[in-house]
C-alpha atoms as a PDB file:
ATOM      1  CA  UNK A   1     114.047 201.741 199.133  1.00  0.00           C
ATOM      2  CA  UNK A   2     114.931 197.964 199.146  1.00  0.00           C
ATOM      3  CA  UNK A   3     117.773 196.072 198.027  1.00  0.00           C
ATOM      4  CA  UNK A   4     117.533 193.255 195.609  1.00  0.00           C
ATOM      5  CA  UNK A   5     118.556 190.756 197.219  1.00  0.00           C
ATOM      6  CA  UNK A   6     122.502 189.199 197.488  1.00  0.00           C
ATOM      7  CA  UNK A   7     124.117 187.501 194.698  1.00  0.00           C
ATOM      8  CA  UNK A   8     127.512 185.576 196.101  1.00  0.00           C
ATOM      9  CA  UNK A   9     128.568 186.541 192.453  1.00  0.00           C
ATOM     10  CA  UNK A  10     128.142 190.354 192.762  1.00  0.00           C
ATOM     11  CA  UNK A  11     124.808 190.491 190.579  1.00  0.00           C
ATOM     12  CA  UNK A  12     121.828 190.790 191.583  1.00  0.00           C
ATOM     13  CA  UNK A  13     119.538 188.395 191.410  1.00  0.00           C
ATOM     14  CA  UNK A  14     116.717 189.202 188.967  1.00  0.00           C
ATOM     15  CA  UNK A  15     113.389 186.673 188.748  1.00  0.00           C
ATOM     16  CA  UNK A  16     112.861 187.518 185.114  1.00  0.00           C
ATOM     17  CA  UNK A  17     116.814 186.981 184.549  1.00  0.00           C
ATOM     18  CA  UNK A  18     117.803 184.028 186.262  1.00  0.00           C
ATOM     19  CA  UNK A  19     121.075 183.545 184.595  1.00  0.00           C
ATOM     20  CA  UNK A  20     122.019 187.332 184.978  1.00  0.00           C
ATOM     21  CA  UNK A  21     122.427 187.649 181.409  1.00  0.00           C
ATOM     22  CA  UNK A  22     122.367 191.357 180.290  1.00  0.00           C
ATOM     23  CA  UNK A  23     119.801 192.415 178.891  1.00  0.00           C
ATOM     24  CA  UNK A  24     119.578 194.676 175.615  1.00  0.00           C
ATOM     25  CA  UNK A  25     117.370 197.646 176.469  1.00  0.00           C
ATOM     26  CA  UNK A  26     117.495 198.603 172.061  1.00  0.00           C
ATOM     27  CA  UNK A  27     116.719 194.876 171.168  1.00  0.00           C
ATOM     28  CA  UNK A  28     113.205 196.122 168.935  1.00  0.00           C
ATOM     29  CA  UNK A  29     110.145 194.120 169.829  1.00  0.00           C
ATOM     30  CA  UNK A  30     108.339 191.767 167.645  1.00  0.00           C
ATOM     31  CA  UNK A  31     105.123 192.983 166.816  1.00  0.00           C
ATOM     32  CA  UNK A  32     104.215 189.715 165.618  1.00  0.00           C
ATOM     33  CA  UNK A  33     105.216 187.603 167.973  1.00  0.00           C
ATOM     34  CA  UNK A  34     102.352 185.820 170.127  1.00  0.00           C
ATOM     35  CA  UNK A  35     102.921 185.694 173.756  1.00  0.00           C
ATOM     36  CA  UNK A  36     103.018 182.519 175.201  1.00  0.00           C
ATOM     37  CA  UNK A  37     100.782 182.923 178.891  1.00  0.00           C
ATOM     38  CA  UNK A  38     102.259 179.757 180.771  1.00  0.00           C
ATOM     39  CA  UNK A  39     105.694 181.271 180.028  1.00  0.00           C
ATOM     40  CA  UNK A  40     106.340 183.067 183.126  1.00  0.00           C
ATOM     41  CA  UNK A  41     105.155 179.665 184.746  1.00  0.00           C
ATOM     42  CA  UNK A  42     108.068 177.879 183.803  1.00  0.00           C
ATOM     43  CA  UNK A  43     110.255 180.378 183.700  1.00  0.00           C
ATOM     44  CA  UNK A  44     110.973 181.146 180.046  1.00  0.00           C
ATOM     45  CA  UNK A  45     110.562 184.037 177.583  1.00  0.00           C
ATOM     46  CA  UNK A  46     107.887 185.290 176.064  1.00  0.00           C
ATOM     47  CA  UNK A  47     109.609 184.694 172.186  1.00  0.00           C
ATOM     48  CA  UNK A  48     112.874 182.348 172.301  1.00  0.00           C
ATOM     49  CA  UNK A  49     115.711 183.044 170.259  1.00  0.00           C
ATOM     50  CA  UNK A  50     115.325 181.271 167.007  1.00  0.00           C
ATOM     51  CA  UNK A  51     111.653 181.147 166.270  1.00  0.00           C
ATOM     52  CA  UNK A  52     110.422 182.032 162.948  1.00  0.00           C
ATOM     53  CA  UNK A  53     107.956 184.601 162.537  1.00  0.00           C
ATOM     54  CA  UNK A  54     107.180 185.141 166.295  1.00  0.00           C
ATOM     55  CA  UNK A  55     106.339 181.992 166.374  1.00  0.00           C
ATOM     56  CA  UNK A  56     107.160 179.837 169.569  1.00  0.00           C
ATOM     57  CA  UNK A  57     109.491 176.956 169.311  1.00  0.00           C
ATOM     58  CA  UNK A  58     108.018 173.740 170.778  1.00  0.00           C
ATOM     59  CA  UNK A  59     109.189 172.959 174.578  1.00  0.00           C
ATOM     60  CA  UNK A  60     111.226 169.775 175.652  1.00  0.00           C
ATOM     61  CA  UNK A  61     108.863 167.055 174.948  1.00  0.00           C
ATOM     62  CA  UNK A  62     106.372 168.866 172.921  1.00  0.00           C
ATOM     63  CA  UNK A  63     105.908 167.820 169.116  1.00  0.00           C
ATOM     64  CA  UNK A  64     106.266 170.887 166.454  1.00  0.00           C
ATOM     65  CA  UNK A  65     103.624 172.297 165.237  1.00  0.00           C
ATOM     66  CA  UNK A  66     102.120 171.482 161.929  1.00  0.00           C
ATOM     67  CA  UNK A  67     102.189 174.111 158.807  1.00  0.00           C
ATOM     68  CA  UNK A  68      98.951 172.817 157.508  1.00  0.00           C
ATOM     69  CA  UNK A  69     100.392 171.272 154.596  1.00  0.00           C
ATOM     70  CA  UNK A  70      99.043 167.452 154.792  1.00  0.00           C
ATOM     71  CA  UNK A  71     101.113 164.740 154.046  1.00  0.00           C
ATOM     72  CA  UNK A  72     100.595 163.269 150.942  1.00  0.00           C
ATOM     73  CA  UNK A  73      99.962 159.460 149.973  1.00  0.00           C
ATOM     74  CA  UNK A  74     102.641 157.648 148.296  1.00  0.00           C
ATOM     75  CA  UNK A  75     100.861 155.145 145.639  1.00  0.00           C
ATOM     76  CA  UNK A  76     100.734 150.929 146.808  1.00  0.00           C
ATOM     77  CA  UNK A  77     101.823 149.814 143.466  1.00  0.00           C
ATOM     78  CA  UNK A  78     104.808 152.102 143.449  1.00  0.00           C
ATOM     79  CA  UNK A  79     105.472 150.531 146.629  1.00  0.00           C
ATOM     80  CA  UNK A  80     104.834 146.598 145.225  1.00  0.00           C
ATOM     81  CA  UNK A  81     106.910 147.412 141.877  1.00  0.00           C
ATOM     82  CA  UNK A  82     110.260 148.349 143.537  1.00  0.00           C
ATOM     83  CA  UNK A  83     109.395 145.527 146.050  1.00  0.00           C
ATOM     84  CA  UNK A  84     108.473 142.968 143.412  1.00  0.00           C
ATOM     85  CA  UNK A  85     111.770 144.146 141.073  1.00  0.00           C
ATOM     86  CA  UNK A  86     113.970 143.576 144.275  1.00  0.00           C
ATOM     87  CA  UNK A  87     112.234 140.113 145.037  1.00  0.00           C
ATOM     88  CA  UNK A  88     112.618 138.929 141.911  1.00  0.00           C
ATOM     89  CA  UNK A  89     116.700 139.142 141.414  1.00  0.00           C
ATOM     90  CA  UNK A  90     116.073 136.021 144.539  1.00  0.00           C
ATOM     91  CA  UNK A  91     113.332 133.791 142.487  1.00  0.00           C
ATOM     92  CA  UNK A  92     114.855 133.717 139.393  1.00  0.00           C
ATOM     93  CA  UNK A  93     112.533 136.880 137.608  1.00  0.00           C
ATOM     94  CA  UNK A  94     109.122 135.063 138.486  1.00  0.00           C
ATOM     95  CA  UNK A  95     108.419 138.375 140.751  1.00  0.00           C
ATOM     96  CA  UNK A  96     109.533 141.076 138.553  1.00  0.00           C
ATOM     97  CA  UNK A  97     106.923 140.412 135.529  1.00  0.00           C
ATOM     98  CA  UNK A  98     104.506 141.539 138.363  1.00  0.00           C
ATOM     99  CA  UNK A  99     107.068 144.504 139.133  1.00  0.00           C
ATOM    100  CA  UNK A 100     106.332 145.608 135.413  1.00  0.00           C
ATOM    101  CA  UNK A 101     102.977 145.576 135.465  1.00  0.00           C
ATOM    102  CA  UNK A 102     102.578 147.394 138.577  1.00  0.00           C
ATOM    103  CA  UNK A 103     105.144 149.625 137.826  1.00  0.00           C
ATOM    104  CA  UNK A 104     103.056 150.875 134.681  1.00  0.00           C
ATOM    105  CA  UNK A 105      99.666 150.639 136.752  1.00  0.00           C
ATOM    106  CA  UNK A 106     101.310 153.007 139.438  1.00  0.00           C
ATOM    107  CA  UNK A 107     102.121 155.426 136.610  1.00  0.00           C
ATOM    108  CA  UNK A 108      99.313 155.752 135.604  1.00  0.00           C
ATOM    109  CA  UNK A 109      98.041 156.275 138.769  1.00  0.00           C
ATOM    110  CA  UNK A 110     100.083 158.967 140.149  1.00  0.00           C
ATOM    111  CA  UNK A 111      99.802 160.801 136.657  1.00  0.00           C
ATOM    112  CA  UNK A 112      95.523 160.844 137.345  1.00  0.00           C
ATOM    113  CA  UNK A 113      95.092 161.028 141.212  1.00  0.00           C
ATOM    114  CA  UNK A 114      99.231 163.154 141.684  1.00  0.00           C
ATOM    115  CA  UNK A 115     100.021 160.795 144.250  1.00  0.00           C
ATOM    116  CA  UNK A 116     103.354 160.486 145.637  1.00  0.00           C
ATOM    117  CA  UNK A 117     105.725 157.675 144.412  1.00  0.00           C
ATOM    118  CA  UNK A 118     106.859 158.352 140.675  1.00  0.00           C
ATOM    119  CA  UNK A 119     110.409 157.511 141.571  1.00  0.00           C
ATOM    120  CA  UNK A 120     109.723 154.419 142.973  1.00  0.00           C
ATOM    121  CA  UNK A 121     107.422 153.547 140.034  1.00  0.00           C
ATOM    122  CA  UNK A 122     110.190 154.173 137.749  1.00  0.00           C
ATOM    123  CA  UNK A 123     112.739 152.571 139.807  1.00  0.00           C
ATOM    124  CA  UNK A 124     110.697 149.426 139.911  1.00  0.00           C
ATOM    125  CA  UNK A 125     110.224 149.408 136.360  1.00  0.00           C
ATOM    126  CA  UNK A 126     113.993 149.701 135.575  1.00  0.00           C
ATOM    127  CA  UNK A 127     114.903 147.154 138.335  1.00  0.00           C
ATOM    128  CA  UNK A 128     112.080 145.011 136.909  1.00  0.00           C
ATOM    129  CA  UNK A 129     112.948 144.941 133.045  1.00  0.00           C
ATOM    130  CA  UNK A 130     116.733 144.630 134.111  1.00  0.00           C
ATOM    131  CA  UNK A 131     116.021 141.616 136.010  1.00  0.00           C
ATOM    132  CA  UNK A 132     113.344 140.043 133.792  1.00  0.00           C
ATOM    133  CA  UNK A 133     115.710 140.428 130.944  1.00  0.00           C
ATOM    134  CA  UNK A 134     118.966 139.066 132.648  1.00  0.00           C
ATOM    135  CA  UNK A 135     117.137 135.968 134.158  1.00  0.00           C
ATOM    136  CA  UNK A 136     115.613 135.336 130.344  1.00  0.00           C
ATOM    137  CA  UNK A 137     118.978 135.377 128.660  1.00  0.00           C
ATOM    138  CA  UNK A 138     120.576 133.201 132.095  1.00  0.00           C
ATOM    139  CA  UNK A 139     118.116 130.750 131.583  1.00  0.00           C
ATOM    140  CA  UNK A 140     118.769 130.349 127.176  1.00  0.00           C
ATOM    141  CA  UNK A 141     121.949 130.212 128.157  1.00  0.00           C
ATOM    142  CA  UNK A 142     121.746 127.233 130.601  1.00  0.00           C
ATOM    143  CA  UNK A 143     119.185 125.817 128.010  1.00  0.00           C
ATOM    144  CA  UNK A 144     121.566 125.943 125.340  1.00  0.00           C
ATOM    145  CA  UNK A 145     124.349 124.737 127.470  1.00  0.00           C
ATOM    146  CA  UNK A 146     122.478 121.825 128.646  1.00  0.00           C
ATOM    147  CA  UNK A 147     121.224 121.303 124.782  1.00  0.00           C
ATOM    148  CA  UNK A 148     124.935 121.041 123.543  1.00  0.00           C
ATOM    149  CA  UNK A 149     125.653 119.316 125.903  1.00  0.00           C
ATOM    150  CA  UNK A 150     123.297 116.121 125.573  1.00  0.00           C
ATOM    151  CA  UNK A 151     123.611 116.716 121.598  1.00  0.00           C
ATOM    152  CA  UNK A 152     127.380 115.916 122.002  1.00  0.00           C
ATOM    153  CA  UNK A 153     126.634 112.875 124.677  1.00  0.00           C
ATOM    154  CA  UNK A 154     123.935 112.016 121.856  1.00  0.00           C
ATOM    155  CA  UNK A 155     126.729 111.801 119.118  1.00  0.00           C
ATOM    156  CA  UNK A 156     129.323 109.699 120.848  1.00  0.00           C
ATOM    157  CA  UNK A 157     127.493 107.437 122.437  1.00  0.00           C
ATOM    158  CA  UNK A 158     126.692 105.620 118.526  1.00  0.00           C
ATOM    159  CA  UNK A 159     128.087 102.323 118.694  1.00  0.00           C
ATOM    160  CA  UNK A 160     127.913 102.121 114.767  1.00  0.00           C
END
């Protein structure tokens, strides 16, 4: 009969419990769980605490694994209507006329193919008419400022 060898901390060393954790001998088994055979290799468990279904969580380094559920495409004119709305607040509203019409192509759009990117859409449209519309009554304003202005220069300057 051999002894396990020493442990300076009064436990003895075990190779398939390095930290001397104890080990639960009523912990049930997962039926489901998959086995992982490079585990003893590097010194892990077969089934980590934590991973769903008996499924393995990923090691250091490692990406996760995909659920088969593929990403989906978020629609270009979305993209170019919140863009072109946000452009336009800088160049005076020239941008975000193009903002509403892509905005209501990309609706349509994403209504036919079910792309990604309604909120955007929408958000470009609103961003788009709120811009359009502030830089049209801006600009009558200025107009009409700079029209009173030279009708009132007009008027005085009769030398009658």
């Amino acid at each position: 009969m051999s002894q396990p060898p020493y442990d300076p901390y009064g436990q003895p060393s075990d190779p398939y419990n390095p930290y001397g954790q104890p080990t639960d001998p009523y912990k049930p088994v997962d039926p489901y769980a998959t086995p992982d055979p490079y585990a003893a290799q590097y010194g892990q468990s077969p089934a980590p605490y934590g991973a769903p279904y008996g499924q393995q969580q990923p090691m250091y380094g490692q990406p996760a694994p995909a659920y088969g559920y593929p990403a989906q495409k978020t629609n270009g004119m979305a993209i170019a209507s919140l863009v072109s709305g946000l452009v336009g607040i800088a160049l005076c509203g020239l941008t975000s006329i193009l903002g509403i019409i892509f905005g209501h192509i990309a609706q349509s759009q994403i209504k036919r193919t079910g792309e990604q990117g309604e909120g955007m859409a929408l958000a470009g449209l609103i961003l788009s008419y709120i811009v359009t519309v502030g830089w049209i009554i801006i600009w009558v304003f200025y107009i009409g400022l700079l029209a009173t202005i030279w009708g009132i220069d007009r008027s005085t300057t009769n030398t009658y």
